[in-house]
C-alpha atoms as a PDB file:
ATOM      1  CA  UNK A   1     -16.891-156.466  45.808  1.00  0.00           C
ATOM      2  CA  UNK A   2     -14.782-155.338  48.498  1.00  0.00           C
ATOM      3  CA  UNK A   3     -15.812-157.678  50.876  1.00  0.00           C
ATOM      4  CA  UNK A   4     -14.817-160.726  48.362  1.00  0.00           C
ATOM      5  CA  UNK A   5     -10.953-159.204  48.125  1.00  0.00           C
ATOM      6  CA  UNK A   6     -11.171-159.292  52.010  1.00  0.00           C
ATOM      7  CA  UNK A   7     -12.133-162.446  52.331  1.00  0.00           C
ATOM      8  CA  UNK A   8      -9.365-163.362  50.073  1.00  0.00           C
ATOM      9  CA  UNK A   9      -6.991-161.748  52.185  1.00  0.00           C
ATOM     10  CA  UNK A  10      -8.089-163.596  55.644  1.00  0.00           C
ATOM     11  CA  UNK A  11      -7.771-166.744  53.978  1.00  0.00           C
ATOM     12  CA  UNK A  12      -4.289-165.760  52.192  1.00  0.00           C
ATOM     13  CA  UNK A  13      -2.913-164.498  55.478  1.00  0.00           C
ATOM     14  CA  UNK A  14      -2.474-161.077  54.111  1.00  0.00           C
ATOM     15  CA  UNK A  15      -1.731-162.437  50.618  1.00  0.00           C
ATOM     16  CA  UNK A  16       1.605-164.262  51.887  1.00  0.00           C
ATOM     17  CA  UNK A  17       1.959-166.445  49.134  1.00  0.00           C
ATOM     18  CA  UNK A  18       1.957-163.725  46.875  1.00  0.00           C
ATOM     19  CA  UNK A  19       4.909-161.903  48.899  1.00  0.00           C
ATOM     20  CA  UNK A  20       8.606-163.279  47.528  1.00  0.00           C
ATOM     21  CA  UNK A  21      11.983-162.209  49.311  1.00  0.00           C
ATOM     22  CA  UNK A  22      13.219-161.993  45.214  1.00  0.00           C
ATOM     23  CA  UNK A  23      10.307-159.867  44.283  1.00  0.00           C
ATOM     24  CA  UNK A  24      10.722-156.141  44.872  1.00  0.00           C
ATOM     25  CA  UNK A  25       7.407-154.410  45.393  1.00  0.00           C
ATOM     26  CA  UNK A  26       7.195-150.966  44.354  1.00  0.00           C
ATOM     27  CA  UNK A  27       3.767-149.193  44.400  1.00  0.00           C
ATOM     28  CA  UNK A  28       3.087-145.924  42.570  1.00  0.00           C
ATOM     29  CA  UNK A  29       0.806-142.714  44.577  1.00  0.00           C
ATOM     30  CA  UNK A  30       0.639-139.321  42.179  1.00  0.00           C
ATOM     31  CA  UNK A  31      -1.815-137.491  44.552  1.00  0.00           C
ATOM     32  CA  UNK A  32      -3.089-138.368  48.397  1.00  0.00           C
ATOM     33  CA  UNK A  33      -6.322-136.209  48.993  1.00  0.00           C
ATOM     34  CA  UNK A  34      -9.991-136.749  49.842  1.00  0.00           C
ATOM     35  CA  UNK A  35     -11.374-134.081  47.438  1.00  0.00           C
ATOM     36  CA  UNK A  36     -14.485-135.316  45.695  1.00  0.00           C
ATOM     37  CA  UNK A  37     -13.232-135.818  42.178  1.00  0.00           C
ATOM     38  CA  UNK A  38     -14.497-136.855  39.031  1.00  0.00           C
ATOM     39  CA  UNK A  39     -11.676-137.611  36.427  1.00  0.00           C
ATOM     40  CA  UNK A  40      -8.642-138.898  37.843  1.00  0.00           C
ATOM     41  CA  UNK A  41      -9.508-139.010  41.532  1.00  0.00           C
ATOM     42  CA  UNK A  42      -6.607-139.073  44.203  1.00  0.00           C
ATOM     43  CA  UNK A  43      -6.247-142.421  46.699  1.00  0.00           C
ATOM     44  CA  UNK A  44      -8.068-141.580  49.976  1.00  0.00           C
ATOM     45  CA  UNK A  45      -5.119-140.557  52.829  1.00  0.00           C
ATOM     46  CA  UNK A  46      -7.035-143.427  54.119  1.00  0.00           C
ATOM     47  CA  UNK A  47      -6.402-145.807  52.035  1.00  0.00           C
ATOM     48  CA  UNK A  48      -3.047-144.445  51.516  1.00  0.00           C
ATOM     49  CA  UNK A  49      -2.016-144.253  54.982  1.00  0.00           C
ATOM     50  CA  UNK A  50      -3.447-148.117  55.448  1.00  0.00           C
ATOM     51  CA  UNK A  51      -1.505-149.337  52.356  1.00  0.00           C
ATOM     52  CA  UNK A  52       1.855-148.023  53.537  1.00  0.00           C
ATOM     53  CA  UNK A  53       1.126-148.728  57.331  1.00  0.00           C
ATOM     54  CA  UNK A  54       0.854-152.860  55.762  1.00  0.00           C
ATOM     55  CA  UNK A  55       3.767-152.227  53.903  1.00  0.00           C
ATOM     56  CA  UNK A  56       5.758-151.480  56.949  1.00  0.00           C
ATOM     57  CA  UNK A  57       4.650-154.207  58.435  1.00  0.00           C
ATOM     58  CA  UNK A  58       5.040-156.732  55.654  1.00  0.00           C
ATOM     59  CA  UNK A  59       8.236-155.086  53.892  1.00  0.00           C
ATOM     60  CA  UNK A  60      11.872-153.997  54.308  1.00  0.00           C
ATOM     61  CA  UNK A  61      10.692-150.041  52.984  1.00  0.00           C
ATOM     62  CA  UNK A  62      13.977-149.022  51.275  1.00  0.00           C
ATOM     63  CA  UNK A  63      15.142-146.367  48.557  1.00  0.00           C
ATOM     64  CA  UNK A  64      16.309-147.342  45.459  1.00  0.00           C
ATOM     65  CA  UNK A  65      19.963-146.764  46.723  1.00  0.00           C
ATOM     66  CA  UNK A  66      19.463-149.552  48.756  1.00  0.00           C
ATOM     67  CA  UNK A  67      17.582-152.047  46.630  1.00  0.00           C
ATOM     68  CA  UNK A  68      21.874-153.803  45.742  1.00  0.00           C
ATOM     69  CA  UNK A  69      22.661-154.120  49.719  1.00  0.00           C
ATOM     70  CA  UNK A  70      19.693-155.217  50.660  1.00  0.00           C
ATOM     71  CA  UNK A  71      19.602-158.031  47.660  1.00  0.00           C
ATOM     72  CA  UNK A  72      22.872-158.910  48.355  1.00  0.00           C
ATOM     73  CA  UNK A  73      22.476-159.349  51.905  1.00  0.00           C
ATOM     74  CA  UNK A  74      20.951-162.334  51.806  1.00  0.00           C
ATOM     75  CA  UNK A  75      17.097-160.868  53.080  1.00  0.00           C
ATOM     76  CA  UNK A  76      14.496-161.930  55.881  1.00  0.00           C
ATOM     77  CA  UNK A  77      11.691-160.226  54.955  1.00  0.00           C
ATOM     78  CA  UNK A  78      10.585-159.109  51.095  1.00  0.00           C
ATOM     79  CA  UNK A  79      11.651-155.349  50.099  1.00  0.00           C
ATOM     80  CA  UNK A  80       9.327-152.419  49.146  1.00  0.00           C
ATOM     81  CA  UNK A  81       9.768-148.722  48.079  1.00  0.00           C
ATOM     82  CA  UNK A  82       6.852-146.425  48.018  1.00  0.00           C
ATOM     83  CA  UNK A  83       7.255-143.965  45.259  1.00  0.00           C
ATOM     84  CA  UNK A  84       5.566-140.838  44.408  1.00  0.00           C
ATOM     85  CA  UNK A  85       5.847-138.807  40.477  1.00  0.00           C
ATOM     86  CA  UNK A  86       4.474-135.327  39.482  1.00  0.00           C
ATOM     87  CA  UNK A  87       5.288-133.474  42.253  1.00  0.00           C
ATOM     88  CA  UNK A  88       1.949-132.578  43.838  1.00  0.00           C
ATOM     89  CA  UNK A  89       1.853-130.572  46.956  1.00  0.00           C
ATOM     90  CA  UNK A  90      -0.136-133.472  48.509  1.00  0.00           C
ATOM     91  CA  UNK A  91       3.459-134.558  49.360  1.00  0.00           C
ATOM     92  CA  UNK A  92       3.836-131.456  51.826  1.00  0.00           C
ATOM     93  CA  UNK A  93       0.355-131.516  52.997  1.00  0.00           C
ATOM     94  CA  UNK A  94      -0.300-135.233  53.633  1.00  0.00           C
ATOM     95  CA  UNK A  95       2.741-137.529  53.075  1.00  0.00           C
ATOM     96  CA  UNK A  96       5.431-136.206  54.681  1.00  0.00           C
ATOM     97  CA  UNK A  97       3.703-135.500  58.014  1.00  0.00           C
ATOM     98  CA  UNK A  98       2.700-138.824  58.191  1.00  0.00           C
ATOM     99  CA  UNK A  99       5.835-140.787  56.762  1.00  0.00           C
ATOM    100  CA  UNK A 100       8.233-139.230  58.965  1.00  0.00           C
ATOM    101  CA  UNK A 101       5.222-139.874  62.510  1.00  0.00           C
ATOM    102  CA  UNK A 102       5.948-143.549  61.014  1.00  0.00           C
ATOM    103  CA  UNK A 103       9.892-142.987  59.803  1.00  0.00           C
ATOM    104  CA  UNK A 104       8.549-144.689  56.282  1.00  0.00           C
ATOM    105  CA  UNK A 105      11.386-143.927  53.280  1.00  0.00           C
ATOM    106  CA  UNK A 106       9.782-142.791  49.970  1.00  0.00           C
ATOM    107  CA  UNK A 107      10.821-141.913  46.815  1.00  0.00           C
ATOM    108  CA  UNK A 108       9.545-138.200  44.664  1.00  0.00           C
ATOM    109  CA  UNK A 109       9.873-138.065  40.937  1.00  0.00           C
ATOM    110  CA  UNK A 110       9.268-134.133  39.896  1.00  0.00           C
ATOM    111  CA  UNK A 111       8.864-133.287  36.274  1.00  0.00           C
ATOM    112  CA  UNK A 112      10.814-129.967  36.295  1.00  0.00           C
ATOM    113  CA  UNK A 113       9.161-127.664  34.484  1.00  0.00           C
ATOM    114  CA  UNK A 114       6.495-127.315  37.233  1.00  0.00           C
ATOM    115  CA  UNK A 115       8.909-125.507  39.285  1.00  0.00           C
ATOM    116  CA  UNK A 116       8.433-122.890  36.356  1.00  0.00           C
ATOM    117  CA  UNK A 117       5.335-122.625  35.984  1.00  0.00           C
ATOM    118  CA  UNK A 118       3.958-123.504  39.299  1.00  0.00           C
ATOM    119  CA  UNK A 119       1.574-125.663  37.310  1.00  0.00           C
ATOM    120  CA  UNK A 120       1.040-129.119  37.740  1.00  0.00           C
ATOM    121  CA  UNK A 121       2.361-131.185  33.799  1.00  0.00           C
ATOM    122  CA  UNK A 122      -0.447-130.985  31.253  1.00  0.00           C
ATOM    123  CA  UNK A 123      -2.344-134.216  31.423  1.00  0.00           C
ATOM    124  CA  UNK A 124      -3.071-133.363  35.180  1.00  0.00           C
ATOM    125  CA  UNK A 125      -4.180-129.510  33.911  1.00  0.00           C
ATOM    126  CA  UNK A 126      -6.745-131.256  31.468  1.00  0.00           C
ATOM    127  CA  UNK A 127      -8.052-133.174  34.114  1.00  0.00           C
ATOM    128  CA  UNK A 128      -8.414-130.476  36.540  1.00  0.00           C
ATOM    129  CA  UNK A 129      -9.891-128.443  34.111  1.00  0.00           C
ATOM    130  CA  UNK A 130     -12.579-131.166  33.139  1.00  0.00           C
ATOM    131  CA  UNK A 131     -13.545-131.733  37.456  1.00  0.00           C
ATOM    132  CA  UNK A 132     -14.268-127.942  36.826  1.00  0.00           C
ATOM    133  CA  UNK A 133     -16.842-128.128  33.610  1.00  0.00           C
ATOM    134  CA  UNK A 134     -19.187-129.792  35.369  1.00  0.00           C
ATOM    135  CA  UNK A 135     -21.656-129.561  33.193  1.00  0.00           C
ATOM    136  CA  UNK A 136     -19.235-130.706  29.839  1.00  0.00           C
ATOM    137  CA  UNK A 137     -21.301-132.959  27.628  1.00  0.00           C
ATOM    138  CA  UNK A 138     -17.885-133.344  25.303  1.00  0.00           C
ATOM    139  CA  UNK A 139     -15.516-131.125  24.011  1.00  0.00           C
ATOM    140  CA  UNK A 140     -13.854-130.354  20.794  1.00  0.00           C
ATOM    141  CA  UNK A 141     -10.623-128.532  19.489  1.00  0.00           C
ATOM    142  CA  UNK A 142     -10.382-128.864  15.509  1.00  0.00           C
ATOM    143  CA  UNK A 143      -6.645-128.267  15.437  1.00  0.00           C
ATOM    144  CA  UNK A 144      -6.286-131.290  17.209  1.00  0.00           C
ATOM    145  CA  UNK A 145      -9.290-133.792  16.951  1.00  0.00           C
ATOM    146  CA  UNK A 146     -11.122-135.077  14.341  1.00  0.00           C
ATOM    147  CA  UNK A 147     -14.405-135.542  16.503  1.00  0.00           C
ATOM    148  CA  UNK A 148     -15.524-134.493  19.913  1.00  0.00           C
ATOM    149  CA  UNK A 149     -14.603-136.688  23.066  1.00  0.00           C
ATOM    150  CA  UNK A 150     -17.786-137.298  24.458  1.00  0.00           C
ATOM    151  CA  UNK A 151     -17.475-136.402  28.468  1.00  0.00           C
ATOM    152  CA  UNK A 152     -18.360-139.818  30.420  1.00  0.00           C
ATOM    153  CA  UNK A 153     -19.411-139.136  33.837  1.00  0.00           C
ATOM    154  CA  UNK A 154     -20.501-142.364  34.760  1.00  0.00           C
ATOM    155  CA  UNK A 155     -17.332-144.311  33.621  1.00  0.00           C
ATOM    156  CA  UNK A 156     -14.874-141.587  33.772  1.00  0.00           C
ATOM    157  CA  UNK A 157     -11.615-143.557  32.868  1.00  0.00           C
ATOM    158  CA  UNK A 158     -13.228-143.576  29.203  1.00  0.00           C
ATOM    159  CA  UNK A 159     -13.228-140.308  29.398  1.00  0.00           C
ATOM    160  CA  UNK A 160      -9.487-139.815  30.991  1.00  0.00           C
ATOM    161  CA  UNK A 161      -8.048-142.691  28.511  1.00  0.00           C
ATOM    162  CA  UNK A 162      -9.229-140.413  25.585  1.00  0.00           C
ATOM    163  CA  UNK A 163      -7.711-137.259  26.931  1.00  0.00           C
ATOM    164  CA  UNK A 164      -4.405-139.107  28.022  1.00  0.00           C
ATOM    165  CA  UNK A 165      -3.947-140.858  24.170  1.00  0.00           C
ATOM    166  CA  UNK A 166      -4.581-137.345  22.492  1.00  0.00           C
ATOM    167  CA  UNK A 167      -1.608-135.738  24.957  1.00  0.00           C
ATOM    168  CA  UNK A 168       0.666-138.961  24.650  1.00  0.00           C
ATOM    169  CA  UNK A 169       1.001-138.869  21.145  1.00  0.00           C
ATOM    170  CA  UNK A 170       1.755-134.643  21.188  1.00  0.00           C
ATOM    171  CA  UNK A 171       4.930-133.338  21.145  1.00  0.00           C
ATOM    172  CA  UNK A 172       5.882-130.616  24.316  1.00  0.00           C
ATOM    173  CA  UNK A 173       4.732-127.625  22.350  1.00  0.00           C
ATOM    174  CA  UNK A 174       1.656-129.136  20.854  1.00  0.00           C
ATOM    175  CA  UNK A 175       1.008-130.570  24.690  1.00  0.00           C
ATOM    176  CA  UNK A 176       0.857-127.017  25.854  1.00  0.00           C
ATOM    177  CA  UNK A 177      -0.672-125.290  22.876  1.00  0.00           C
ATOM    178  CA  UNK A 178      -3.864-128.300  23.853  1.00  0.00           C
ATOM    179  CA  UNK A 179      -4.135-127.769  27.343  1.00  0.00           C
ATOM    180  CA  UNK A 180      -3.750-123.489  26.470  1.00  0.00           C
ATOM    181  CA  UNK A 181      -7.224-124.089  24.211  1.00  0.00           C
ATOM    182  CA  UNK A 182      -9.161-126.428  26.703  1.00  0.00           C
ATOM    183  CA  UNK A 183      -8.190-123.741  29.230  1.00  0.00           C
ATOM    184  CA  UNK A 184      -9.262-120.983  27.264  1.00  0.00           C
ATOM    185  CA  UNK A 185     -12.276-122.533  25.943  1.00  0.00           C
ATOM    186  CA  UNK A 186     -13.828-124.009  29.161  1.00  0.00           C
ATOM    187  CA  UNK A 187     -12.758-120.219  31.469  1.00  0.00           C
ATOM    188  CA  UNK A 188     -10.614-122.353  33.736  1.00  0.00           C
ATOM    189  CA  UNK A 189      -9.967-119.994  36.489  1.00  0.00           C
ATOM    190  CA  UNK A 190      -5.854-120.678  37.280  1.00  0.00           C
ATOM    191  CA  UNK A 191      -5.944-120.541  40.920  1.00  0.00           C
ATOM    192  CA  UNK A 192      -8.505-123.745  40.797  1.00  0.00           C
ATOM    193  CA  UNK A 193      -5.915-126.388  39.395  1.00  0.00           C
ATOM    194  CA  UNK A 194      -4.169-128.704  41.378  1.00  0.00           C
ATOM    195  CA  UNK A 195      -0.992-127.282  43.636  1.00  0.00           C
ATOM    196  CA  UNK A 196       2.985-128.506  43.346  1.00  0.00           C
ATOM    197  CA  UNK A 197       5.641-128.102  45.106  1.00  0.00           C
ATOM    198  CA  UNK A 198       8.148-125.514  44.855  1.00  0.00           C
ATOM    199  CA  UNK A 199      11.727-124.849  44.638  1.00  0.00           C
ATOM    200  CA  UNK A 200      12.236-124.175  48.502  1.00  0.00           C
ATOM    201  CA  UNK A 201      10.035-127.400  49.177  1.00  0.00           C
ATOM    202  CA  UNK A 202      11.816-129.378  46.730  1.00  0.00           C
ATOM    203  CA  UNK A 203      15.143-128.220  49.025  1.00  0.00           C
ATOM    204  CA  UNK A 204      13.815-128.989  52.113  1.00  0.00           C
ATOM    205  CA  UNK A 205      12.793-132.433  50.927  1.00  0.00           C
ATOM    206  CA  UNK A 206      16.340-133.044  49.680  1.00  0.00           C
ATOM    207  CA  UNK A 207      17.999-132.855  53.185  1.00  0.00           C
ATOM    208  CA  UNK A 208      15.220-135.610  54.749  1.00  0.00           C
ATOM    209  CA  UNK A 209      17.195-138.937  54.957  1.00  0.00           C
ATOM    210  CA  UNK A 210      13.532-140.083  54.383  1.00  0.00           C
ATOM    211  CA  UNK A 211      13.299-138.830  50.786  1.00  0.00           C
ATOM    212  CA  UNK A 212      14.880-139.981  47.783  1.00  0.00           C
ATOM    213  CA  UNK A 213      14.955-137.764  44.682  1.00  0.00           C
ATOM    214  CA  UNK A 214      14.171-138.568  40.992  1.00  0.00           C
ATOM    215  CA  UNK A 215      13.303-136.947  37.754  1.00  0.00           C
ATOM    216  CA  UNK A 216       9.679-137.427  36.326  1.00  0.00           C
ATOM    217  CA  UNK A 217      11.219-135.421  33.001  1.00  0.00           C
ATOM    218  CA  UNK A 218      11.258-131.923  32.164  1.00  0.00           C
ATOM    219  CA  UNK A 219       7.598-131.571  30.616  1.00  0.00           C
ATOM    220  CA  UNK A 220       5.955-135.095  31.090  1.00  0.00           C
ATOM    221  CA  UNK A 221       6.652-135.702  27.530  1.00  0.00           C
ATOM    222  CA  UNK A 222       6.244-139.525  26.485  1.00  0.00           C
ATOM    223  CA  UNK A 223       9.778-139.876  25.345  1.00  0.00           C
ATOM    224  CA  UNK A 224       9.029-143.181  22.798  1.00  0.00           C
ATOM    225  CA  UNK A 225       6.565-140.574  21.275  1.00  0.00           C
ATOM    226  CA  UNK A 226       9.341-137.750  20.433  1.00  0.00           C
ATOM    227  CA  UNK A 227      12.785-137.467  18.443  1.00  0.00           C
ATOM    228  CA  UNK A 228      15.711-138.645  19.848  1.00  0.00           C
ATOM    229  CA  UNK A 229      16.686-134.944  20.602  1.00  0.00           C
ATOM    230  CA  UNK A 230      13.962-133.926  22.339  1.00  0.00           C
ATOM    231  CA  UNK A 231      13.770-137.006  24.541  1.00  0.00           C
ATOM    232  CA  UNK A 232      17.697-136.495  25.092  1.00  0.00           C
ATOM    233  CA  UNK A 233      16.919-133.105  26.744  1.00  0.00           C
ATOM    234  CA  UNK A 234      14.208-134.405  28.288  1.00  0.00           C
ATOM    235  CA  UNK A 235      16.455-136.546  30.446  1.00  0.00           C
ATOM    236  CA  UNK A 236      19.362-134.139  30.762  1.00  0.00           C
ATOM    237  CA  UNK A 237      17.920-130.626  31.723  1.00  0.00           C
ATOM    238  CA  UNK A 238      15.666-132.207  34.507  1.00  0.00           C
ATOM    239  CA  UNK A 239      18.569-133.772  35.739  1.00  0.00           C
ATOM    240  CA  UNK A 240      20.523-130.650  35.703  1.00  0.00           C
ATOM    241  CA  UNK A 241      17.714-128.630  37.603  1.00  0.00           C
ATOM    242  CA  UNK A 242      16.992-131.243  40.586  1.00  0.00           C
ATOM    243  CA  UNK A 243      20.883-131.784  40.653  1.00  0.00           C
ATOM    244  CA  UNK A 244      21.428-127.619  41.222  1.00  0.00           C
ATOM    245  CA  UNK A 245      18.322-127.380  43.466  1.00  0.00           C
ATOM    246  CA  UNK A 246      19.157-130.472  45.848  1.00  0.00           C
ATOM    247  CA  UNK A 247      22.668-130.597  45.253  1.00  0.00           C
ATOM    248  CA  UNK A 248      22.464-134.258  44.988  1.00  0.00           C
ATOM    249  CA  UNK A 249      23.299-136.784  41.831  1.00  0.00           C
ATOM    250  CA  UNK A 250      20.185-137.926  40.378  1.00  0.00           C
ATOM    251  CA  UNK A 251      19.752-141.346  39.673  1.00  0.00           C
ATOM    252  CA  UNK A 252      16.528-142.055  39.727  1.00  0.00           C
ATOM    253  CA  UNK A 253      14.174-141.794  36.537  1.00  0.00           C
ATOM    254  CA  UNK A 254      10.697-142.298  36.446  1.00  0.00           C
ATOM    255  CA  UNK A 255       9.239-142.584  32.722  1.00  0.00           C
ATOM    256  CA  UNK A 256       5.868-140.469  31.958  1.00  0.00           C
ATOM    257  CA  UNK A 257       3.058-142.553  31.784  1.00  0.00           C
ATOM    258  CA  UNK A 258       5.740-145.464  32.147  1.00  0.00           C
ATOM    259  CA  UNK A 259       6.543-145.858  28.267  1.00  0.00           C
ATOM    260  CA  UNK A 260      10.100-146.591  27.295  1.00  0.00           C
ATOM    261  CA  UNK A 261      11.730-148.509  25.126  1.00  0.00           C
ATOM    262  CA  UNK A 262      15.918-149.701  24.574  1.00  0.00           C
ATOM    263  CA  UNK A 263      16.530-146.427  23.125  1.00  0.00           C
ATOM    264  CA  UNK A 264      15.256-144.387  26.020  1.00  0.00           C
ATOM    265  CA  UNK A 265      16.847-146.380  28.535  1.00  0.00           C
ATOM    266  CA  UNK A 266      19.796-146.167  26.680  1.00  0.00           C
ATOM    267  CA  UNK A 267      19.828-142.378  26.673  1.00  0.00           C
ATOM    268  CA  UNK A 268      19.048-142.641  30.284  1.00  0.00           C
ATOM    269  CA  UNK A 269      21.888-144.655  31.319  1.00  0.00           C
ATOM    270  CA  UNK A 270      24.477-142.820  29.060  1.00  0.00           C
ATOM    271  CA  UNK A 271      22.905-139.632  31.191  1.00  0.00           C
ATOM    272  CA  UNK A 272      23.904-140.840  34.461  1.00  0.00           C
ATOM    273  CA  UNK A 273      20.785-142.735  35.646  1.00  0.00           C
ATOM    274  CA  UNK A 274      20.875-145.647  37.547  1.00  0.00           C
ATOM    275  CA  UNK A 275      17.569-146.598  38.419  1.00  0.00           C
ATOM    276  CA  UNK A 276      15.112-146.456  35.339  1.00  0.00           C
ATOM    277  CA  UNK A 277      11.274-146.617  36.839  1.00  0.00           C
ATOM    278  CA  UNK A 278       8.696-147.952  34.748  1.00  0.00           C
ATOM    279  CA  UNK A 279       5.113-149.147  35.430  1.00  0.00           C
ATOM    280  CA  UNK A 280       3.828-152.117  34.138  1.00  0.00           C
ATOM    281  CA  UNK A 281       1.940-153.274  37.583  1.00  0.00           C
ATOM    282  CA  UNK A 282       3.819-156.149  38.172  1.00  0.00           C
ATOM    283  CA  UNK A 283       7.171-156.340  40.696  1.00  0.00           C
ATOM    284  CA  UNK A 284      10.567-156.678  39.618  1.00  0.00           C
ATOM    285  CA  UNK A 285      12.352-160.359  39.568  1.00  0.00           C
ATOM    286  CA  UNK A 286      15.537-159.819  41.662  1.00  0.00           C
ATOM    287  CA  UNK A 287      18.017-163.095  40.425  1.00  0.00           C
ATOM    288  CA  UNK A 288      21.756-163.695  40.801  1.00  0.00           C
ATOM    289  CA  UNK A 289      22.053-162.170  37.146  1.00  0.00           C
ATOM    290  CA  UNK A 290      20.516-158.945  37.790  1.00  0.00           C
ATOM    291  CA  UNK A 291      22.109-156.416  36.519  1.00  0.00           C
ATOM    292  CA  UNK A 292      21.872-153.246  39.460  1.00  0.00           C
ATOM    293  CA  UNK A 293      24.025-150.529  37.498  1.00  0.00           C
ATOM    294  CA  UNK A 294      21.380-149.600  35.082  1.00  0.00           C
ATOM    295  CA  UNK A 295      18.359-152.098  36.188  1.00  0.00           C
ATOM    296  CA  UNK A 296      14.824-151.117  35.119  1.00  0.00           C
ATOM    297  CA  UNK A 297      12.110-151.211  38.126  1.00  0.00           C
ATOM    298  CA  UNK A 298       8.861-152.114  37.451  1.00  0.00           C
ATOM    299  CA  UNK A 299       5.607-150.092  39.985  1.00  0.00           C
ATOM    300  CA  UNK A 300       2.194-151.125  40.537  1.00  0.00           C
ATOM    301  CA  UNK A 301       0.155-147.877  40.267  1.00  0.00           C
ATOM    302  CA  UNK A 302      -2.180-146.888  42.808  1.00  0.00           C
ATOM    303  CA  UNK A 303      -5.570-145.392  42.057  1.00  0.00           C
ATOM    304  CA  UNK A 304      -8.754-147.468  44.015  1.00  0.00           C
ATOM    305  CA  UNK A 305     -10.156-145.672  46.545  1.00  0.00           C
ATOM    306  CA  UNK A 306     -10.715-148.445  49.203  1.00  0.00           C
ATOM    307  CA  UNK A 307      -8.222-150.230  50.830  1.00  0.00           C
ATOM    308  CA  UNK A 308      -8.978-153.843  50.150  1.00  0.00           C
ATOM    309  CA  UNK A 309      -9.282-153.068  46.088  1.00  0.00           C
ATOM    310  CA  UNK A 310      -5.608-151.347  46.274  1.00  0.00           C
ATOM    311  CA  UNK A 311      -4.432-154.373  48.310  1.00  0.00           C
ATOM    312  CA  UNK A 312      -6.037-156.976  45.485  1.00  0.00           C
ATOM    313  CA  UNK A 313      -4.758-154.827  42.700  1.00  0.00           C
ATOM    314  CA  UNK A 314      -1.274-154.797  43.970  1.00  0.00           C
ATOM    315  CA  UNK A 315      -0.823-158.437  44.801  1.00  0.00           C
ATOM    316  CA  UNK A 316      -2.239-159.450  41.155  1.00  0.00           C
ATOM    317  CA  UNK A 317      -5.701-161.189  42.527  1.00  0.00           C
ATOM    318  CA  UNK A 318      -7.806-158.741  40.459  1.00  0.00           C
ATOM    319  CA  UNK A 319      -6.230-159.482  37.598  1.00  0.00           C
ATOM    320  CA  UNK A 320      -6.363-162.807  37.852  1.00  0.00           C
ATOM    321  CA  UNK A 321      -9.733-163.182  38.603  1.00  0.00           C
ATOM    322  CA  UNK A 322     -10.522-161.062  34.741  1.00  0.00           C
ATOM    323  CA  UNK A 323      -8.449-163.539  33.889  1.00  0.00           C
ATOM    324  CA  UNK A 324     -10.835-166.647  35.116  1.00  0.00           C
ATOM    325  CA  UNK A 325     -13.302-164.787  34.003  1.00  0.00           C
ATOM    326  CA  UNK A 326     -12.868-164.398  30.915  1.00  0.00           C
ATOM    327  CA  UNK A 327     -12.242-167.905  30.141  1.00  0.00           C
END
C-alpha cells in the first residue's frame, strides 16, 4: 500500500497542491522509539526523523508564539509546528538530539502530575501494562465493566479504542483506581512502564529557544467528561506547576485526547491560555478574521509506522481515498 501513497506523492510533487500559505500544519508525535510494540506502538525515529526533515524543507517550522507574525507578515512558504504531549522521555533520548543537529523548533505539552509520580498518565500505563500480558486473552474488572474486553492482537486499535472509551468517560480518581486494578491484577512490574521526563529535564528544556512549553493537564482527564470544577483545576494547577518549574507564562494548552467543547475553552482562556490545541487531523484555516488571542489549533496525529503512510495521512489522501471508496 505504501508504494501507491508514493506514487501519489511523485506525481503530486510532494503533495504541493495540498500545501496552502493560509493553512497551518501542525502534526502531533506522543512517543519516538523503535521498541517492538503491540498496543499503541511509537512512530519509528525513522519515520519521525524523515517527517520533520520534509517539514523543514517544505515549511516555515515555528512555535505557536509565532504563528500572529508570521500570518501577518504576508508569508512565502506555508507554516508548520511540530508538537509533542505526554511528556515521554523519548523527548530527551531521541528528539532533542536530533532537533537541535537540525535547529527544528517544537512544541512539549506535559500533563503535570507525571512529574509526581514519575509515571507516564493512565491511558499510556494501561497500554504498557497490556504490551506486558502477552499472553492476555481479555480482561475483566467488575467494578468497572459489564463484560470482558476481549484482547485483539491482530487488530490492536480494537483493542486500544476499548481501553481508551472505558478511561475517557472516568473521572481522575476512578482513572487511577482502573489502572491500580489492571496493575495489580496482571503483576505489572513498575520499572517496565514507559519513562517521562522529570522536573530537572522539564528545566533544562525551558531555557532551549528550540522548545516551547504547554500544559497537557494535570491528570489527562477528558475535561468535557468532568464537572466544571474539576476541569477548572485541571487547567489552573498544571499551569501553576510548569509556570514555577520553567518560570515562563504558559500559553499553550493541549486538550487530552483532543475533546473540548465552548465551555472548556472558555475556562481556558479566562485561565490565561492563548493557544488552545486540539486534534481533529485536519490544519487550521488562517483568514483575515482570525481571531489569534484565544484561537483554537487544530493537529494531525501521528501514529503509522512508515514514512509514506504518515505523509498520506497528514496531507488528507488517505482519507479521501475511504472516502471514494466507500461510495
Amino acid at each position: 500500500m505504501h508504494l501507491i501513497f508514493r506514487l501519489i506523492r511523485l506525481l503530486t510533487l510532494n503533495y504541493r497542491p495540498f500545501r496552502n500559505k493560509q493553512e497551518l500544519l501542525v502534526v502531533l508525535f506522543h512517543q519516538v522509539n523503535d521498541k517492538p510494540l503491540t498496543f499503541y506502538p511509537a512512530v519509528p525515529t525513522k519515520v519521525y526523523q524523515e517527517m520533520c526533515l520534509f517539514l523543514k524543507k517544505k515549511y516555515e517550522i515555528l512555535h505557536f508564539a509565532e504563528v500572529e507574525k508570521h500570518y501577518q507578515s504576508n508569508p512565502k512558504k506555508p507554516a508548520a509546528i511540530i508538537t509533542f504531549d505526554d511528556g515521554m522521555y523519548d523527548i530527551i533520548e531521541h528528539v532533542l538530539p536530533f532537533m537541535e543537529s537540525h535547529q527544528l523548533k517544537f512544541n512539549i505539552n506535559i500533563d503535570t502530575e507525571i512529574l509526581e509520580t514519575k509515571l507516564p498518565q493512565d491511558f499510556l500505563r494501561v497500554y504498557d501494562i497490556l504490551n506486558h500480558s502477552n499472553t492476555l486473552t481479555e480482561y475483566m474488572d467488575e467494578t468497572y465493566l459489564t463484560e470482558p474486553i476481549k484482547i485483539n492482537y491482530v487488530t490492536p486499535i480494537v483493542t486500544e479504542n476499548e481501553f481508551t472509551a472505558i478511561l475517557s468517560n472516568l473521572n481522575k480518581e476512578d482513572k487511577r483506581k482502573f489502572t491500580l486494578n489492571m496493575h495489580k491484577k496482571l503483576t505489572m512490574n513498575p520499572d517496565l512502564y514507559s519513562r517521562v521526563i522529570s522536573d530537572e529535564q522539564l528545566t533544562t528544556l525551558a531555557k532551549n529557544k528550540l522548545v516551547e512549553i504547554g500544559s497537557h493537564s494535570h491528570s489527562h482527564s477528558v475535561l468535557t467528561k468532568i464537572n466544571t470544577e474539576a476541569a477548572s483545576y485541571e487547567l489552573a494547577h498544571s499551569k501553576q506547576i510548569l509556570e514555577k518549574i520553567t518560570q515562563q507564562n504558559i500559553p499553550v494548552f493541549a486538550y487530552p485526547n483532543g475533546a473540548s467543547n465552548e465551555l472548556t475553552d472558555q475556562l481556558a482562556s479566562d485561565l490565561g491560555y492563548k493557544y488552545l490545541l486540539k486534534t481533529d487531523d485536519k490544519t487550521t484555516h488562517i483568514n483575515k478574521n482570525f481571531n489569534f488571542k484565544a484561537a483554537s489549533y487544530y493537529r494531525i496525529n501521528q501514529y503509522h509506522q512508515n514514512t509514506e503512510l504518515a505523509l498520506a495521512h497528514t496531507f488528507g489522501v488517505i482519507q479521501k481515498m475511504k472516502k471514494l471508496i466507500k461510495k
